[in-house]
Protein backbone atom coordinates (compact mmCIF):
# COMPACT_ATOMS: atom_id res chain seq x y z
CA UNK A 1 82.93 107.57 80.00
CA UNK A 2 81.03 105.29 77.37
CA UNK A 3 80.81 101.64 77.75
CA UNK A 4 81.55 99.52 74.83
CA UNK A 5 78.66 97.42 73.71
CA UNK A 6 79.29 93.79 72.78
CA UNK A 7 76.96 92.04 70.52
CA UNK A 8 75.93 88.87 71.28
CA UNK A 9 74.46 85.83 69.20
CA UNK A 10 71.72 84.38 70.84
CA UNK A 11 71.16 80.72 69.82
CA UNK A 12 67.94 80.24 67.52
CA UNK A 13 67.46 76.30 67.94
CA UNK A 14 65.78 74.94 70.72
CA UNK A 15 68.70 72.35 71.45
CA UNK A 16 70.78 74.86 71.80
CA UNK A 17 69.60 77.21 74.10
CA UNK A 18 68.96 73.94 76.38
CA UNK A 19 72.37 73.05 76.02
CA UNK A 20 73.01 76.63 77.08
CA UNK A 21 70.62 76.57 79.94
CA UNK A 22 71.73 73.03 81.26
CA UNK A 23 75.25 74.06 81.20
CA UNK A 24 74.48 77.30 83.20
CA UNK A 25 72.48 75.49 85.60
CA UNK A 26 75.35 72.85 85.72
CA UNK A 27 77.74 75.47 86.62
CA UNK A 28 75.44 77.21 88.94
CA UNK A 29 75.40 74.01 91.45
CA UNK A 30 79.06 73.64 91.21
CA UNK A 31 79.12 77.69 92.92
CA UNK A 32 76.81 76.63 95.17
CA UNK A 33 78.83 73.48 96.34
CA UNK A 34 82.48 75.65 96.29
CA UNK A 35 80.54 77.71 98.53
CA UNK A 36 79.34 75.20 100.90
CA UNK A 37 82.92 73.84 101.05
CA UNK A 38 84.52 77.02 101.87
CA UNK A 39 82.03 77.47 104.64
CA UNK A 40 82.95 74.04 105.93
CA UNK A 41 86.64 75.33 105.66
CA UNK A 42 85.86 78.01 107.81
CA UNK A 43 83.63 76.10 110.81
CA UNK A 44 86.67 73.64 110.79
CA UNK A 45 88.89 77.05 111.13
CA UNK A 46 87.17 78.66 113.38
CA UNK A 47 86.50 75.11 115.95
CA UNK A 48 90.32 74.45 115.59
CA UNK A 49 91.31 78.11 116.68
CA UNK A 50 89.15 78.16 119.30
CA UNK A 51 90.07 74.68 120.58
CA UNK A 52 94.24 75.00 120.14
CA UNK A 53 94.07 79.06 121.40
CA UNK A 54 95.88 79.12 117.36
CA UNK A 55 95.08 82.07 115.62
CA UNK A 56 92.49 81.81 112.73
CA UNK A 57 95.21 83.54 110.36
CA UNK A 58 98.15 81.01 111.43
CA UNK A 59 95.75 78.20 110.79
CA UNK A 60 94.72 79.42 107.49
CA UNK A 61 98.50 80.03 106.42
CA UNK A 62 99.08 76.48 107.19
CA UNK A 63 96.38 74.97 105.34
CA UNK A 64 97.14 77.05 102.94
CA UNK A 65 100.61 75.76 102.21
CA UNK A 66 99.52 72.36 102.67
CA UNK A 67 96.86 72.58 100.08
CA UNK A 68 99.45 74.03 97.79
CA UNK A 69 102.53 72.13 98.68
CA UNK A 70 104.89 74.79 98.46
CA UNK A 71 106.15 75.15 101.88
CA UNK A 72 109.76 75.80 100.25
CA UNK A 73 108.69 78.76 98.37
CA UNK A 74 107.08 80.42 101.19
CA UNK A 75 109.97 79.69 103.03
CA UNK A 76 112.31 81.20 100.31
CA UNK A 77 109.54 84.26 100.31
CA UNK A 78 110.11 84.43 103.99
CA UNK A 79 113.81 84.50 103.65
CA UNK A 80 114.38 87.16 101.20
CA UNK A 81 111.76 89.42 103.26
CA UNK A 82 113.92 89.04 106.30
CA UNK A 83 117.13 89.71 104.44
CA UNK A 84 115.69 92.71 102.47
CA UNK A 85 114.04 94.46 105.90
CA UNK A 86 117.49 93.21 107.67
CA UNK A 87 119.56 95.27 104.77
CA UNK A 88 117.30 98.06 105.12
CA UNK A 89 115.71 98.81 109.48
């Protein structure tokens, strides 16, 4: 199996391989901030389930749907799942 190489052009000017490197850097501290979030997603998770006896799963589900606002689809989704295993077990 051969992997395809892809050239690259590597800036030549100074300003632009600082633009580069700021920008990756930039980006770099937004991953470490998602991160951070989705950790405080999870403590908030895991202090609700253990407070309400509500699984972690159910939880995330909900927050899930409210994040998205789509509770109708996942309804719908729901729906034809039931129908379909109804029609078939």
């Amino acid at each position: 199996m051969s992997v395809e190489q892809v050239e690259i052009i590597i800036p030549s000017s100074d300003a632009d391989k600082k633009k580069l490197k700021d920008a990756i850097i930039e980006a770099d501290g937004c991953l470490i901030r998602i991160d951070a979030e989705k950790d405080q997603v999870k403590t908030i998770l895991e202090n609700l389930a253990e407070e309400f006896q509500i699984d972690k799963k159910t939880l995330r589900k909900t927050l899930s749907i409210y994040h998205k606002q789509n509770k109708s689809k996942v309804d719908n989704e729901k729906e034809n799942v039931d129908q379909l295993y109804d029609a078939l077990f």
